[in-house]
Protein backbone atom coordinates (compact mmCIF):
# COMPACT_ATOMS: atom_id res chain seq x y z
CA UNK A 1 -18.75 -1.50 14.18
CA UNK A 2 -17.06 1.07 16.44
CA UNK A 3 -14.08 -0.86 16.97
CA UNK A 4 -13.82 -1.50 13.27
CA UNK A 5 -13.98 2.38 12.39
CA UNK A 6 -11.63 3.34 14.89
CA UNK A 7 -8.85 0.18 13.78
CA UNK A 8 -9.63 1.27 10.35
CA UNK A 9 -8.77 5.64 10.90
CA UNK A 10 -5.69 3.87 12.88
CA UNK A 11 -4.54 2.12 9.70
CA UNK A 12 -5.53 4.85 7.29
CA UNK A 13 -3.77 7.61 9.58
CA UNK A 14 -0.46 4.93 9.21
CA UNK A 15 -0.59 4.14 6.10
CA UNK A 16 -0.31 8.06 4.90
CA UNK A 17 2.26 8.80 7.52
CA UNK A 18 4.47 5.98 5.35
CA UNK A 19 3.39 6.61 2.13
CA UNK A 20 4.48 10.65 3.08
CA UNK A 21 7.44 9.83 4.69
CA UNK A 22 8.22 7.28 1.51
CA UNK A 23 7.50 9.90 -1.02
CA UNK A 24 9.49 12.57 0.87
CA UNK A 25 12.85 10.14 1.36
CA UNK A 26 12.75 9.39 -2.11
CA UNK A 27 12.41 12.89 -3.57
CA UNK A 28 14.98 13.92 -1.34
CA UNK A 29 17.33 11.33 -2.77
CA UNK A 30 16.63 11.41 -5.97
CA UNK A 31 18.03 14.82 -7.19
CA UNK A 32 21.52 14.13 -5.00
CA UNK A 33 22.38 11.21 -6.25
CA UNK A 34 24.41 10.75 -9.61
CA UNK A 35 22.56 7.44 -11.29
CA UNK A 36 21.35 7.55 -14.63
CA UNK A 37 18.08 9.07 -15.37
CA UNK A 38 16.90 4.98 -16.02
CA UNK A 39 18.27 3.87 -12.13
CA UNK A 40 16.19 7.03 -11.04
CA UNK A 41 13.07 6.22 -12.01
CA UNK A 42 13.44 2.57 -11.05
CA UNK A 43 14.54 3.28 -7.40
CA UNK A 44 11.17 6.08 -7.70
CA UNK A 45 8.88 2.88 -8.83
CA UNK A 46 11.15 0.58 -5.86
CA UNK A 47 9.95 3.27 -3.24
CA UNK A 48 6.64 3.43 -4.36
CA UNK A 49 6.21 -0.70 -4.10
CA UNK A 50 7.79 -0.79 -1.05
CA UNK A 51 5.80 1.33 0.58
CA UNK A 52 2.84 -0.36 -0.85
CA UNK A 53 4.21 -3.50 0.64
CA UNK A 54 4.62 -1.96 4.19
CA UNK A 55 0.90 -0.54 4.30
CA UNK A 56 -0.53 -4.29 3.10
CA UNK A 57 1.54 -5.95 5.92
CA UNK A 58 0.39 -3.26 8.26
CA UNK A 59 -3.51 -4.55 7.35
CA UNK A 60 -2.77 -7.88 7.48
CA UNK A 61 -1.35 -7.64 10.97
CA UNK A 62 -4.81 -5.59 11.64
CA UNK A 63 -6.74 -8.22 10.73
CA UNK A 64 -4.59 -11.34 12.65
CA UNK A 65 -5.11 -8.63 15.64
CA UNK A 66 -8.68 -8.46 15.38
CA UNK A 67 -8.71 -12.77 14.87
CA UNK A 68 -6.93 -13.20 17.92
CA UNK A 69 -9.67 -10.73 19.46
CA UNK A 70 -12.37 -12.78 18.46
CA UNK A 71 -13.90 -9.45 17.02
CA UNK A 72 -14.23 -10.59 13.14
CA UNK A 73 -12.14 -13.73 11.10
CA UNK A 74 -11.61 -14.62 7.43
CA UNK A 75 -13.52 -17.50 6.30
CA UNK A 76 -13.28 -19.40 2.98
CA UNK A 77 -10.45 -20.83 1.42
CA UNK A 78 -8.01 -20.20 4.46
CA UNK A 79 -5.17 -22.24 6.26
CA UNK A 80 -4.94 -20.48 9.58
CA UNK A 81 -1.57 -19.39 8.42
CA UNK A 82 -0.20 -15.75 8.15
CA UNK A 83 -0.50 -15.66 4.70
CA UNK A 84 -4.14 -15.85 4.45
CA UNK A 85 -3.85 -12.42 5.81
CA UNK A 86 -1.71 -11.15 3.76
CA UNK A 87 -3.39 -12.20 1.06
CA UNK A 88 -6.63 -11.01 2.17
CA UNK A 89 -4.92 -7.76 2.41
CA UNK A 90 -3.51 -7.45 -1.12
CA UNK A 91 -6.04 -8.54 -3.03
CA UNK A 92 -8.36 -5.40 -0.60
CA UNK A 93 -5.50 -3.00 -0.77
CA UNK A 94 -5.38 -3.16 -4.93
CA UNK A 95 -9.54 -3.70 -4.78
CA UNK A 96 -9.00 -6.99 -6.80
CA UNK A 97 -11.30 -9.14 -4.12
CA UNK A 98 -11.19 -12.58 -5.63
CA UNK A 99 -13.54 -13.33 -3.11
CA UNK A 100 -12.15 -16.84 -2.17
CA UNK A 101 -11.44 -15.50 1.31
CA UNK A 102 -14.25 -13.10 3.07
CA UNK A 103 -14.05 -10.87 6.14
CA UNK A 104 -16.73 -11.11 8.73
CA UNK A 105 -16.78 -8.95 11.92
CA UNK A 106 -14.79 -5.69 12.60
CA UNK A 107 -12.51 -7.18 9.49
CA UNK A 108 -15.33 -6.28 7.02
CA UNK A 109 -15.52 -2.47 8.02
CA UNK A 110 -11.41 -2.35 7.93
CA UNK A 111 -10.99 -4.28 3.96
CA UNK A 112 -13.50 -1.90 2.95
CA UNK A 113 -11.84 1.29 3.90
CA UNK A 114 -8.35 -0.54 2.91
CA UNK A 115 -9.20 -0.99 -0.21
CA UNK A 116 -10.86 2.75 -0.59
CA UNK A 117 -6.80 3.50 1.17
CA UNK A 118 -4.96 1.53 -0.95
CA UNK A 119 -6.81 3.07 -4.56
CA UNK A 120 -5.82 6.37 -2.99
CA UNK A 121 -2.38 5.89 -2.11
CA UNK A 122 -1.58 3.83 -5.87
CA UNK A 123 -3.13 6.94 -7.14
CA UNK A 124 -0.64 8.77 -5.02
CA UNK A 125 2.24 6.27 -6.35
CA UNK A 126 1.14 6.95 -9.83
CA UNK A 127 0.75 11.19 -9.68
CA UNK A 128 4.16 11.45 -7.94
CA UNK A 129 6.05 8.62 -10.03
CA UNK A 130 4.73 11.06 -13.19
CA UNK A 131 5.97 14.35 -11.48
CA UNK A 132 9.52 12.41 -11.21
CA UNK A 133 9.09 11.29 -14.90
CA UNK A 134 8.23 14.67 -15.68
CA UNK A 135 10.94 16.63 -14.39
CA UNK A 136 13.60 13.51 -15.29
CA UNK A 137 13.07 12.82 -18.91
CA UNK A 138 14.08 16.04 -20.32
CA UNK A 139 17.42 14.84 -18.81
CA UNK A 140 17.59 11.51 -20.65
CA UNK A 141 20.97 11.17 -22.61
CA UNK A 142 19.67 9.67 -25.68
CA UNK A 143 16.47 11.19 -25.99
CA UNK A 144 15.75 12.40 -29.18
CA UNK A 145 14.11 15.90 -30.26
């Protein structure tokens, strides 16, 4: 359980350093560059799922880790490929849990904090994506008043 606490603070220490460092790039960028309000908001939403994407791959390489370890596995519907932890790890991250695949071991203690990670950092995504909105649609060109 240890080892599962400390991998999971690891990941969730990660994952915020990207999602920050995301966030920050993008609001950096967005006021210097000359793209329609429309391109704006869609490279905002593009940041946002990318960095979404990195954190997921960053769990699913956890949980391979801790496989290979022999400290916890997936069971269920799985292929011993790759994908079965990525999969894992997406349907955690957005709290979805199909529950086709299951955790066992140190993997159980990490997919529950990822998916408490993952509903913070959308929520994240979705507060700063409405700040940009915010500040962005008075600027529309054909917006009407």
């Amino acid at each position: 359980m240890i080892v599962g606490i400390l991998i999971s603070a690891a990941i969730v220490i990660s994952c915020i350093f990207v999602h920050y460092e995301v966030l920050r790039a993008i609001s950096i960028m967005i006021p210097r560059v000359s793209f329609p309000v429309r391109v704006k908001v869609l490279l905002v939403v593009i940041a946002c799922f990318a960095a979404h994407t990195v954190e997921v791959w960053l769990y699913a390489v956890a949980y391979m880790i801790i496989q290979q370890l022999g400290l916890g596995a997936l069971q269920g519907k799985v292929e011993g490929q790759f994908a079965d932890f990525l999969y894992f790890s997406a349907t955690s991250y957005s709290t979805l849990g199909f529950g086709d695949v299951f955790p066992t071991g140190a993997i159980r203690i990490v997919s529950g904090v990822q998916g408490i990670n993952g509903l913070f950092l959308i929520a994240w995504s979705t507060s700063f994506t409405y700040f940009v909105m915010d500040r962005l649609w008075p600027l529309h060109p054909d917006r009407d008043d």
